[in-house]
C-alpha atoms as a PDB file:
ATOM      1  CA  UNK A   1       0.034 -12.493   2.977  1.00  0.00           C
ATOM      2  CA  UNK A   2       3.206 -11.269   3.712  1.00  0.00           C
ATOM      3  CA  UNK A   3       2.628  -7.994   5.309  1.00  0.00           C
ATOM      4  CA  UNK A   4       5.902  -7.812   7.033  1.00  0.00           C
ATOM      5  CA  UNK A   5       7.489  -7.597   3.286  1.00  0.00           C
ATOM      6  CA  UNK A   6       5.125  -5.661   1.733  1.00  0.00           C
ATOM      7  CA  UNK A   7       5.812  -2.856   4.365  1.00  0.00           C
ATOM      8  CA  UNK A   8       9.529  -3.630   4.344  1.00  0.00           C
ATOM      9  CA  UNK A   9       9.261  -2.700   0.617  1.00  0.00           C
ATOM     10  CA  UNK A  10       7.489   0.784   1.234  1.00  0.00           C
ATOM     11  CA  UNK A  11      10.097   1.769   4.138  1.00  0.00           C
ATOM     12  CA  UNK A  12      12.815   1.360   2.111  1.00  0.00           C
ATOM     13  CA  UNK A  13      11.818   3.032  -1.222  1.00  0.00           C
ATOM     14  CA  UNK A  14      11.010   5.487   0.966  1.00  0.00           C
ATOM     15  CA  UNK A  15      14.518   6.023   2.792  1.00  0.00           C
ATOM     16  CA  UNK A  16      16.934   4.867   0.177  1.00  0.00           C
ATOM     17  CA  UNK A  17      17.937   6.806  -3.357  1.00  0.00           C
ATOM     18  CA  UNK A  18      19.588   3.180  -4.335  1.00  0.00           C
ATOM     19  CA  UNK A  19      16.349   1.420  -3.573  1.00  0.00           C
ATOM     20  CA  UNK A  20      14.621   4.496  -5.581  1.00  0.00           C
ATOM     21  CA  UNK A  21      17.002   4.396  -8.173  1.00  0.00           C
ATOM     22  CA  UNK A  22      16.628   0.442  -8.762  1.00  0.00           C
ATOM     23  CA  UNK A  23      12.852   0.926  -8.805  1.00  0.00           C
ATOM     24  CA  UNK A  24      13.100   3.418 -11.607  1.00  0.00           C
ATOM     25  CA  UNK A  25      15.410   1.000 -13.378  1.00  0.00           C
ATOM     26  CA  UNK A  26      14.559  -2.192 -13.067  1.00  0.00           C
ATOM     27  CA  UNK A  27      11.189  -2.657 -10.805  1.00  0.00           C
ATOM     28  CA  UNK A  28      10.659  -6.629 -11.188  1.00  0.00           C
ATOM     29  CA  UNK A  29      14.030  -7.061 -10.296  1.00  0.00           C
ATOM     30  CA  UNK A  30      13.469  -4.850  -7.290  1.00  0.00           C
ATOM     31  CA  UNK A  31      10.304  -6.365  -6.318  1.00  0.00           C
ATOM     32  CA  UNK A  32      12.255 -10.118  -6.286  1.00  0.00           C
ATOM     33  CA  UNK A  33      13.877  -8.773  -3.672  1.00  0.00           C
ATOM     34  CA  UNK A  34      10.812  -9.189  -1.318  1.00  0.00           C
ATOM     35  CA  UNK A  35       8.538 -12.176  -0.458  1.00  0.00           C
ATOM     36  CA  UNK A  36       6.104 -10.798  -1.289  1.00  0.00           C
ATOM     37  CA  UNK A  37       2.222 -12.188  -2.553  1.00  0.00           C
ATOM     38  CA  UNK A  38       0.951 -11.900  -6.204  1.00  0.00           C
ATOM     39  CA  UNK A  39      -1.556  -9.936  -4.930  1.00  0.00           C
ATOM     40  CA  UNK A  40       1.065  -7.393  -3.228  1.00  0.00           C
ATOM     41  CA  UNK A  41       3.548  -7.974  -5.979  1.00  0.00           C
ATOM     42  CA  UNK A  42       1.193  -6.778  -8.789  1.00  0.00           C
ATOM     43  CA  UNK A  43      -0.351  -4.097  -6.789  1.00  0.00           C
ATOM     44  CA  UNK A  44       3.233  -2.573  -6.092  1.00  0.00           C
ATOM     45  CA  UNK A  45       3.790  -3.101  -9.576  1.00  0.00           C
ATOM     46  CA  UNK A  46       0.781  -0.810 -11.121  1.00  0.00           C
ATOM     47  CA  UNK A  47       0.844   1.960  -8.356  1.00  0.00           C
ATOM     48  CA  UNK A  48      -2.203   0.776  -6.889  1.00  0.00           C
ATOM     49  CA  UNK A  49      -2.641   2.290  -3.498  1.00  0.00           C
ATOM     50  CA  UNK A  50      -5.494   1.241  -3.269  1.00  0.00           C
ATOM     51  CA  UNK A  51      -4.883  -2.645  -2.688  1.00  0.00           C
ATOM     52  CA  UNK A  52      -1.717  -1.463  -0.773  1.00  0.00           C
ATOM     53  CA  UNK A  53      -3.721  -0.068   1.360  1.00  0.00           C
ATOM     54  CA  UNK A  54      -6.586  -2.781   2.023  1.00  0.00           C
ATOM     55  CA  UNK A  55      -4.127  -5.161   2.074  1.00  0.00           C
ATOM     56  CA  UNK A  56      -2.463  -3.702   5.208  1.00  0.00           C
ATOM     57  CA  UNK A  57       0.041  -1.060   4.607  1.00  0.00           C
ATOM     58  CA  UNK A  58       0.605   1.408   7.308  1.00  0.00           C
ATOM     59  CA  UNK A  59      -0.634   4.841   6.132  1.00  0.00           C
ATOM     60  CA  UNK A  60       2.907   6.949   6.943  1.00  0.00           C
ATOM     61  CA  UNK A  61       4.918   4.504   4.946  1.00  0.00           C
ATOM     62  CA  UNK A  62       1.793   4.107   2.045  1.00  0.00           C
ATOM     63  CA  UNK A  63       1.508   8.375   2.270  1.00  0.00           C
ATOM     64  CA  UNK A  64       5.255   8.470   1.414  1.00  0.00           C
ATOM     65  CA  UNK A  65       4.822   5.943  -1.300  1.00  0.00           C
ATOM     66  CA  UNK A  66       2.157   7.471  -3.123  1.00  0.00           C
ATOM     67  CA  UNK A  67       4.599  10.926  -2.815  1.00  0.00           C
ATOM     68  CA  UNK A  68       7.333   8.990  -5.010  1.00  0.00           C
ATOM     69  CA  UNK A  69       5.321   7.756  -7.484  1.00  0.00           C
ATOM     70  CA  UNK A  70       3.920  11.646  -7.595  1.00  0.00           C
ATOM     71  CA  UNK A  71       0.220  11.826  -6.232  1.00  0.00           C
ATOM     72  CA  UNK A  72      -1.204  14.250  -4.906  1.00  0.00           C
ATOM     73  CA  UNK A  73      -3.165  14.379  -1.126  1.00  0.00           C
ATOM     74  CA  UNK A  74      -6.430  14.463  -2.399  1.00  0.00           C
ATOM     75  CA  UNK A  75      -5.788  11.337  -4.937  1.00  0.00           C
ATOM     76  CA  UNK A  76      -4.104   9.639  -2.073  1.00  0.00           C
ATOM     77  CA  UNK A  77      -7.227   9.594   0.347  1.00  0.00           C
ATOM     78  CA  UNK A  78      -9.073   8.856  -2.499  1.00  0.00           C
ATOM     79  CA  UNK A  79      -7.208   5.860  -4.055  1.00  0.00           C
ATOM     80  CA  UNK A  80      -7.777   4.485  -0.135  1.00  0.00           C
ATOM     81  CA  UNK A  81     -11.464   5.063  -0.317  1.00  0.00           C
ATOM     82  CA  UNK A  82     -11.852   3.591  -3.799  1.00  0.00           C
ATOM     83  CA  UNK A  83      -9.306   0.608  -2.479  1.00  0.00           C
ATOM     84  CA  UNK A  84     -12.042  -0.356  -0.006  1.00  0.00           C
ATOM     85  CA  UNK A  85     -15.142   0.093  -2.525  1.00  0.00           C
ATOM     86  CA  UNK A  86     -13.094  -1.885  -4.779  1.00  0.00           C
ATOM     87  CA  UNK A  87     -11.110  -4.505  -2.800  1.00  0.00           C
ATOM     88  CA  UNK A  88     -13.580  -5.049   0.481  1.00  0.00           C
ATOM     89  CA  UNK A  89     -11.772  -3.803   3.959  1.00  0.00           C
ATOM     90  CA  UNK A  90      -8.431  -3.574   5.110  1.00  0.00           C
ATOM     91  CA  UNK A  91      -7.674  -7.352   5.666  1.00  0.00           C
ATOM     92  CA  UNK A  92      -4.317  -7.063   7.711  1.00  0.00           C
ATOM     93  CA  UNK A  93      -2.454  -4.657   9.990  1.00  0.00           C
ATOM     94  CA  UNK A  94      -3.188  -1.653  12.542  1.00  0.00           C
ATOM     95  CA  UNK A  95      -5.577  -0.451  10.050  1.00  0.00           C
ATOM     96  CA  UNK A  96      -7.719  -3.851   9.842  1.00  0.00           C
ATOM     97  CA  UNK A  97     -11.669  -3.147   9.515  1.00  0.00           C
ATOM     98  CA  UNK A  98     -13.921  -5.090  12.276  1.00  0.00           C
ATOM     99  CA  UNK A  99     -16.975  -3.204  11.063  1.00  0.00           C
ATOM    100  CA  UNK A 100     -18.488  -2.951   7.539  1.00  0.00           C
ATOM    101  CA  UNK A 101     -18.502   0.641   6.196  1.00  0.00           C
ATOM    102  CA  UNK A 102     -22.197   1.036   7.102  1.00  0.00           C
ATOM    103  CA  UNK A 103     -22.191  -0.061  10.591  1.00  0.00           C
ATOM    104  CA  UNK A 104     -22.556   2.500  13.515  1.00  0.00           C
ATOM    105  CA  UNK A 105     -19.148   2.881  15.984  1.00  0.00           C
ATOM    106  CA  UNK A 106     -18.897   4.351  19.241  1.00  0.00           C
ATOM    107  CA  UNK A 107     -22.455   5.448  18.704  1.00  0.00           C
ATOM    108  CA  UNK A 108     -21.898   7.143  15.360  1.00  0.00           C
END
């Protein structure tokens, strides 16, 4: 996994019209760009945050994402949740799962 470029990716759409402007035009070409996974490539590809997120994606960069491509707060949080349900638990990054959804934390 390359979660280094996968982030790198969301940052810059993020800060940069040109990168935001080559997206719109010409995504692939974009997306070769990055070293990025097939996994991250395709998931970048079809808007799904989802993946993005259970594959490691810090939320601040993934929330400003999911603004570009025009979703809304309440579909954001739940693309995440149905990214997990879907995809199994965040596998990389700050946001990495060490419990199973069911499993008590700190008592709760």
């Amino acid at each position: 996994m390359s979660l280094y470029q996968l982030q790198k990716f969301l940052f810059d759409i993020n800060r940069d019209p040109g990168v935001q402007g080559r997206y719109r035009a010409d995504l692939e070409g974009l997306l070769d760009r990055y070293e990025l996974t097939s996994e991250e490539r395709s998931a970048l590809a079809t808007g799904d945050i989802g993946l993005i997120y259970v594959l490691g994606a810090n939320g601040q960069l993934l929330m400003h994402y999911a603004a570009f491509l025009g979703m809304s707060w309440p579909d954001y949080i739940r693309a995440m949740r149905e990214g997990i349900a879907q995809h199994g638990p965040v596998r990389a990054g700050i946001y990495a799962m060490t419990t199973q959804l069911e499993d008590k934390v700190a008592g709760v």
